[in-house]
C-alpha atoms as a PDB file:
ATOM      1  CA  UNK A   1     -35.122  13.687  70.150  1.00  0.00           C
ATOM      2  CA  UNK A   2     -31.509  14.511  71.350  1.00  0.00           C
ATOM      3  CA  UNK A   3     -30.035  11.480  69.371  1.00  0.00           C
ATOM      4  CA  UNK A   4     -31.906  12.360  66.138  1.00  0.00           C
ATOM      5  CA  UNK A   5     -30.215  15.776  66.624  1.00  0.00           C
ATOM      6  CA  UNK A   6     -26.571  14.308  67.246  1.00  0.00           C
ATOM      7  CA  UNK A   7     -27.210  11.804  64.084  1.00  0.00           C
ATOM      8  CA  UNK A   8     -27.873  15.342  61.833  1.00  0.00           C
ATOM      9  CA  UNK A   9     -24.948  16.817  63.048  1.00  0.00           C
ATOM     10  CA  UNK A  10     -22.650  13.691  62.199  1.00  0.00           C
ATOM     11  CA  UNK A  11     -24.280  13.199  58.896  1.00  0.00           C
ATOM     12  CA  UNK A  12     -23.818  17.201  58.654  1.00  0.00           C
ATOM     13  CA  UNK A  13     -20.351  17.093  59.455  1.00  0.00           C
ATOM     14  CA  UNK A  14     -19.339  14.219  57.104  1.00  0.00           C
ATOM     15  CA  UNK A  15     -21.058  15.495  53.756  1.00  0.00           C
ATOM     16  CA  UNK A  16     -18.557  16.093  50.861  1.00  0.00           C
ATOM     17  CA  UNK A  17     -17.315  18.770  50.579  1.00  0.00           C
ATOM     18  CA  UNK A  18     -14.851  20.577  47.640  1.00  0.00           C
ATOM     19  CA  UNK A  19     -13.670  24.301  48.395  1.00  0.00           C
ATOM     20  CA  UNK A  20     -11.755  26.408  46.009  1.00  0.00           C
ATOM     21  CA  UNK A  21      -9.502  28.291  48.675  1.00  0.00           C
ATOM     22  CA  UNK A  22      -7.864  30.333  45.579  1.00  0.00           C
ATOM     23  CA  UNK A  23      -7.729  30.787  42.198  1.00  0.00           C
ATOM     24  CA  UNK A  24      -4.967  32.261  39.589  1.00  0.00           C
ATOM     25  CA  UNK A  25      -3.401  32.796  36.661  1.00  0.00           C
ATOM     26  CA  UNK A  26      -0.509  30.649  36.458  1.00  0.00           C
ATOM     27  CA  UNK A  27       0.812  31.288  32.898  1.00  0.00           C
ATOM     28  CA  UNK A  28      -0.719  33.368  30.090  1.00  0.00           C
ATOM     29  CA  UNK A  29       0.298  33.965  26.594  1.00  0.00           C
ATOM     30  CA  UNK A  30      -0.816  35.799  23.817  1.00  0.00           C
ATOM     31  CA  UNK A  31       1.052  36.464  20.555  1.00  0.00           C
ATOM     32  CA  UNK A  32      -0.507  38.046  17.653  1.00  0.00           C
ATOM     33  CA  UNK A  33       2.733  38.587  15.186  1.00  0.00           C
ATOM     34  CA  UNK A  34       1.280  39.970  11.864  1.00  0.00           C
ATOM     35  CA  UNK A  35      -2.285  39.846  13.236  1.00  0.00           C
ATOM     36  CA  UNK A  36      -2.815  42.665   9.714  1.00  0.00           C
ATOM     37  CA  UNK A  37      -1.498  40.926   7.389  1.00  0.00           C
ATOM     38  CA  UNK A  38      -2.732  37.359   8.220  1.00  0.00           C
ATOM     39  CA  UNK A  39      -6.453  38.748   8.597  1.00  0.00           C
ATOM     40  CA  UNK A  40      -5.727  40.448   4.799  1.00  0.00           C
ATOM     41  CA  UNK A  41      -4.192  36.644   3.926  1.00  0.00           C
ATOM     42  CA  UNK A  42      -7.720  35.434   4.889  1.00  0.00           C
ATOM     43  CA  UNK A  43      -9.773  37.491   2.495  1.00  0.00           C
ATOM     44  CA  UNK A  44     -12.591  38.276   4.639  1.00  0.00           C
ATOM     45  CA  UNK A  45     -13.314  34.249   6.006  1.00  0.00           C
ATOM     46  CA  UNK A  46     -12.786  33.478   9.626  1.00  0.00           C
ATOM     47  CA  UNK A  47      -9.476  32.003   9.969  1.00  0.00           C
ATOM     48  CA  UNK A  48      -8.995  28.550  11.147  1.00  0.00           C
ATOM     49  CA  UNK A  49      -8.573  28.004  15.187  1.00  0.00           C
ATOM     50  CA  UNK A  50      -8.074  25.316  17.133  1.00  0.00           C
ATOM     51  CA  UNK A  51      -8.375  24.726  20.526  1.00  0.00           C
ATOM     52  CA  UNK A  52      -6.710  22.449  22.809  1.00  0.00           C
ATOM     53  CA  UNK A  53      -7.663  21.958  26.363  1.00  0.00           C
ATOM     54  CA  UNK A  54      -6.084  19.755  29.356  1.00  0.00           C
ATOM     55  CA  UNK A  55      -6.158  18.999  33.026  1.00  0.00           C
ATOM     56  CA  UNK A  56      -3.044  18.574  35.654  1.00  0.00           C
ATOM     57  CA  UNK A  57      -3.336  18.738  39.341  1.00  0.00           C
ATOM     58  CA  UNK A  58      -1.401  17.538  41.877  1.00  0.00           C
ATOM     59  CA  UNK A  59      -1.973  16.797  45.805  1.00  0.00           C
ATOM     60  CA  UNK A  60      -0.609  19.451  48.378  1.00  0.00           C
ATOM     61  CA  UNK A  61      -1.669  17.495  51.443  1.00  0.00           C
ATOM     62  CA  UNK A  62      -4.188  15.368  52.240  1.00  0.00           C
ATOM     63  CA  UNK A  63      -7.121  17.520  51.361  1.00  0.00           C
ATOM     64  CA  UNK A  64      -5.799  20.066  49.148  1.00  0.00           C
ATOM     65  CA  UNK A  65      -5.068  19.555  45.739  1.00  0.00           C
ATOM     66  CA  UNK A  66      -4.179  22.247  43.165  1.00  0.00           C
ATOM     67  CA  UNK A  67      -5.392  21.730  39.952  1.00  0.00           C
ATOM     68  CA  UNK A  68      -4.795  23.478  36.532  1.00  0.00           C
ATOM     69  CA  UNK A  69      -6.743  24.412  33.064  1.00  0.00           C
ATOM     70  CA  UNK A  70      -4.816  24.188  30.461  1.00  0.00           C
ATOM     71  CA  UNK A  71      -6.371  26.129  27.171  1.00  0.00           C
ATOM     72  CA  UNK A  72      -4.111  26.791  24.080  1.00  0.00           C
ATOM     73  CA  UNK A  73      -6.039  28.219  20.992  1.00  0.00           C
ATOM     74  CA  UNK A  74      -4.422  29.380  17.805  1.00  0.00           C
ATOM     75  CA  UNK A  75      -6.061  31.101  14.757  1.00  0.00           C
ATOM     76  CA  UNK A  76      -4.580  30.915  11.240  1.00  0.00           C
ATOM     77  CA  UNK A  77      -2.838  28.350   9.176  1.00  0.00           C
ATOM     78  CA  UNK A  78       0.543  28.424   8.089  1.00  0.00           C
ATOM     79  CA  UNK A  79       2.850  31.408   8.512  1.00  0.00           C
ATOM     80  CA  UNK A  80      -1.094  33.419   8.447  1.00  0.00           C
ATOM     81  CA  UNK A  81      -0.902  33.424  11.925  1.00  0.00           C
ATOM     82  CA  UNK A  82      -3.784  35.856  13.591  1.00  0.00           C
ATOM     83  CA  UNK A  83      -2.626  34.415  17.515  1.00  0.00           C
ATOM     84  CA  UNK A  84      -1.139  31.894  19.516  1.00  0.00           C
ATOM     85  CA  UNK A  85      -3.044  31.942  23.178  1.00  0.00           C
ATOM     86  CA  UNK A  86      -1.769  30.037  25.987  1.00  0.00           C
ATOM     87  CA  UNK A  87      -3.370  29.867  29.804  1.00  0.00           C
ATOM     88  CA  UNK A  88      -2.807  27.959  32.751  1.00  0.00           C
ATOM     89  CA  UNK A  89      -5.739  28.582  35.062  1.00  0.00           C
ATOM     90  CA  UNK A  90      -5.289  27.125  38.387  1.00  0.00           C
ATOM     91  CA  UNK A  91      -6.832  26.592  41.734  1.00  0.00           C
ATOM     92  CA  UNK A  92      -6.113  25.429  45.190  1.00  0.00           C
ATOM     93  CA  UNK A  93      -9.382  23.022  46.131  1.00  0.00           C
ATOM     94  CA  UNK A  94     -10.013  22.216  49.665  1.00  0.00           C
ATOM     95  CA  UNK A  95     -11.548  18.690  49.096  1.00  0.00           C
ATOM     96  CA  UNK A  96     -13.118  16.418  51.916  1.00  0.00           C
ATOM     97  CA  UNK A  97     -15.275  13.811  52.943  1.00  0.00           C
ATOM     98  CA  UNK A  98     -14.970  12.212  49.661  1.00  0.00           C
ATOM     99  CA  UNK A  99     -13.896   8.175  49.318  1.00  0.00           C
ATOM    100  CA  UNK A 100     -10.602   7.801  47.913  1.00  0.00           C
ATOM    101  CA  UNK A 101     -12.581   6.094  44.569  1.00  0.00           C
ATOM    102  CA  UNK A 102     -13.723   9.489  43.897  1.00  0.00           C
ATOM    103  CA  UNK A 103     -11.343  11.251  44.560  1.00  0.00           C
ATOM    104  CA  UNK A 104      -9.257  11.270  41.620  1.00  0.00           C
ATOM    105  CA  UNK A 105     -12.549  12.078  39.140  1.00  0.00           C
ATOM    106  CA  UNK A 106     -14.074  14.697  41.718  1.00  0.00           C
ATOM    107  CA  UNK A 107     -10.245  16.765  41.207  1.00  0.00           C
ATOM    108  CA  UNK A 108     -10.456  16.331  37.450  1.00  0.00           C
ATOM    109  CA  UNK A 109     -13.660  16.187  36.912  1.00  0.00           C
ATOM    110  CA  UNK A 110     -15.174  18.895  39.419  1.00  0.00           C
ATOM    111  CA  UNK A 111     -11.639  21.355  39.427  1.00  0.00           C
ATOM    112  CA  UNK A 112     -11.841  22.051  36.409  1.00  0.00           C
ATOM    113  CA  UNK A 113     -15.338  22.229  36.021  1.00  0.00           C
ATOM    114  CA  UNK A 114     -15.659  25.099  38.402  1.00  0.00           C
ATOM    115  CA  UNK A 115     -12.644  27.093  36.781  1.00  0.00           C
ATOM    116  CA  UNK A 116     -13.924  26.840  33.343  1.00  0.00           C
ATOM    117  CA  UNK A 117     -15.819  30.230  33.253  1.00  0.00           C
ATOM    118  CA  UNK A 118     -13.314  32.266  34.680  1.00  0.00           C
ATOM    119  CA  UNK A 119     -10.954  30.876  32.000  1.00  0.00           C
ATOM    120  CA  UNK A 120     -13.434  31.395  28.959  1.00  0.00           C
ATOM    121  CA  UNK A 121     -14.041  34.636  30.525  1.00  0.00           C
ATOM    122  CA  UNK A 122     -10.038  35.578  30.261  1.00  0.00           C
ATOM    123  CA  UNK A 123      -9.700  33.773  26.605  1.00  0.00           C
ATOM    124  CA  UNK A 124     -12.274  36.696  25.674  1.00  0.00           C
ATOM    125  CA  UNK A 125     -10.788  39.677  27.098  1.00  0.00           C
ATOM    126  CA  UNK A 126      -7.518  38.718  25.908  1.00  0.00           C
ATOM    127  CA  UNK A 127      -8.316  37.716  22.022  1.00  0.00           C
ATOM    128  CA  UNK A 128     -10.857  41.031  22.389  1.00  0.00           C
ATOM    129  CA  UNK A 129      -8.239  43.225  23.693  1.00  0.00           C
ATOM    130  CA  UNK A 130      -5.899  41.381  20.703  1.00  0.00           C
ATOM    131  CA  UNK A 131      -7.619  43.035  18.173  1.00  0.00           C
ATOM    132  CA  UNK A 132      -9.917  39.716  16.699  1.00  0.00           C
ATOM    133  CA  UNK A 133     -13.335  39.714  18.187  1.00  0.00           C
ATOM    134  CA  UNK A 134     -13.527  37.575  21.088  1.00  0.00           C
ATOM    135  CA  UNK A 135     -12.758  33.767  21.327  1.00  0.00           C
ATOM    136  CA  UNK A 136     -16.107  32.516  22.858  1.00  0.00           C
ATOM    137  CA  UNK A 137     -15.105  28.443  24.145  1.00  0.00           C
ATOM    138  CA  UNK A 138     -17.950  26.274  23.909  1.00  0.00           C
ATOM    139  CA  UNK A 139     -18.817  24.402  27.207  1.00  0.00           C
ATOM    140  CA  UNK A 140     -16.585  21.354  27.851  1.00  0.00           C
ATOM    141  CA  UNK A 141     -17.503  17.954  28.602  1.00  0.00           C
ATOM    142  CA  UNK A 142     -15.207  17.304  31.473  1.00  0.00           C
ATOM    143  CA  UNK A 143     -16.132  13.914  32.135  1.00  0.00           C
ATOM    144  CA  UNK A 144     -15.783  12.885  28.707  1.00  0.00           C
ATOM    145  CA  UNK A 145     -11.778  14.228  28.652  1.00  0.00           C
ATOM    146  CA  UNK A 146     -11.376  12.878  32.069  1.00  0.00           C
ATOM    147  CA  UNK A 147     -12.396   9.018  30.798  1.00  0.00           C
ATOM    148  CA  UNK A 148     -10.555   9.968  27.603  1.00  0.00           C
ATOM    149  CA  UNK A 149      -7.421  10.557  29.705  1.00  0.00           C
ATOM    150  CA  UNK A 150      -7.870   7.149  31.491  1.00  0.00           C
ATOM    151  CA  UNK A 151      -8.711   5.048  28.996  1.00  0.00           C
ATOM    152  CA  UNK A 152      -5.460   6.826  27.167  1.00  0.00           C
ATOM    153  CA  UNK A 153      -3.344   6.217  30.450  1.00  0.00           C
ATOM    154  CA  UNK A 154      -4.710   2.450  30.796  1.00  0.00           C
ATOM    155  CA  UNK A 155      -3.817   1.649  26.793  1.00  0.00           C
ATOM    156  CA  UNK A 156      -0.013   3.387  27.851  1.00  0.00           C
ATOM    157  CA  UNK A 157      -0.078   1.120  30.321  1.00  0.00           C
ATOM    158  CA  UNK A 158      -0.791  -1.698  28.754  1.00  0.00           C
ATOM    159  CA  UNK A 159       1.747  -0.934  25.980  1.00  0.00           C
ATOM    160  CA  UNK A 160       4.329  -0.912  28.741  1.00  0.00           C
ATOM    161  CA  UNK A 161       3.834  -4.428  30.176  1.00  0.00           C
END
């Protein structure tokens, strides 16, 4: 009975486990330069926006890594600009027990992952407070962008030999 115990705790004590010790706003951005006359330049339709997110993160130590949301979205065409958003979302993660094979996908994939609503949640009080009703981002498929990003890094690489 005692060694059943002691085999719990060890498989207890080496489950994965990812911690986000902090969270922030690293950069944010909002410019909305004519925001009356490019809504009268639209004529009543929804302008145009596109949205543009990415991923970054970098090791601190050996199990903390911060990592950092990147969302830029911009409404309007031309010189009809209604805003230019930019955020940097970021986090310190506390990551361990995880193999160094999943490392890599658990900071990009996972990091990310777990900031995303607190960043949609500040792209909507921003564009709302802006004056435009507010910008509601769609989920993200993370692991989709992360194998993107690979594949994307393994064709640069490849290009380079």
């Amino acid at each position: 009975m005692a060694d059943n115990k002691n085999e719990a705790a060890g498989a207890t004590a080496a489950a994965p486990s990812i911690n986000i010790l902090t969270q922030f706003i690293k950069d944010l951005s909002y410019e909305s330069p004519n925001p009356a006359g490019a809504i009268a330049k639209m004529q009543g339709k929804a302008p145009p926006m596109n949205v543009a997110v990415n991923v970054g993160g970098k090791a601190l130590s050996d199990t903390e890594y911060e990592v950092d949301l990147s969302i830029e979205a911009k409404a309007g065409e031309g010189d009809a600009v209604v805003f230019n958003l930019e955020l940097v979302y970021s986090a310190i993660m506390k990551v361990e027990n995880i193999s160094q094979e999943q490392l890599h996908p658990v900071v990009f994939i996972e990091g990310p992952r777990m900031l995303f609503p607190f960043a949609r949640q500040i792209v909507a009080n921003v564009t709302g407070s802006g004056g435009v009703p507010p910008v509601l981002l769609q989920p993200i498929d993370f692991v989709g962008l992360y194998r993107q990003r690979m594949a994307q890094f393994a064709s640069e690489g490849a290009t380079n030999n």
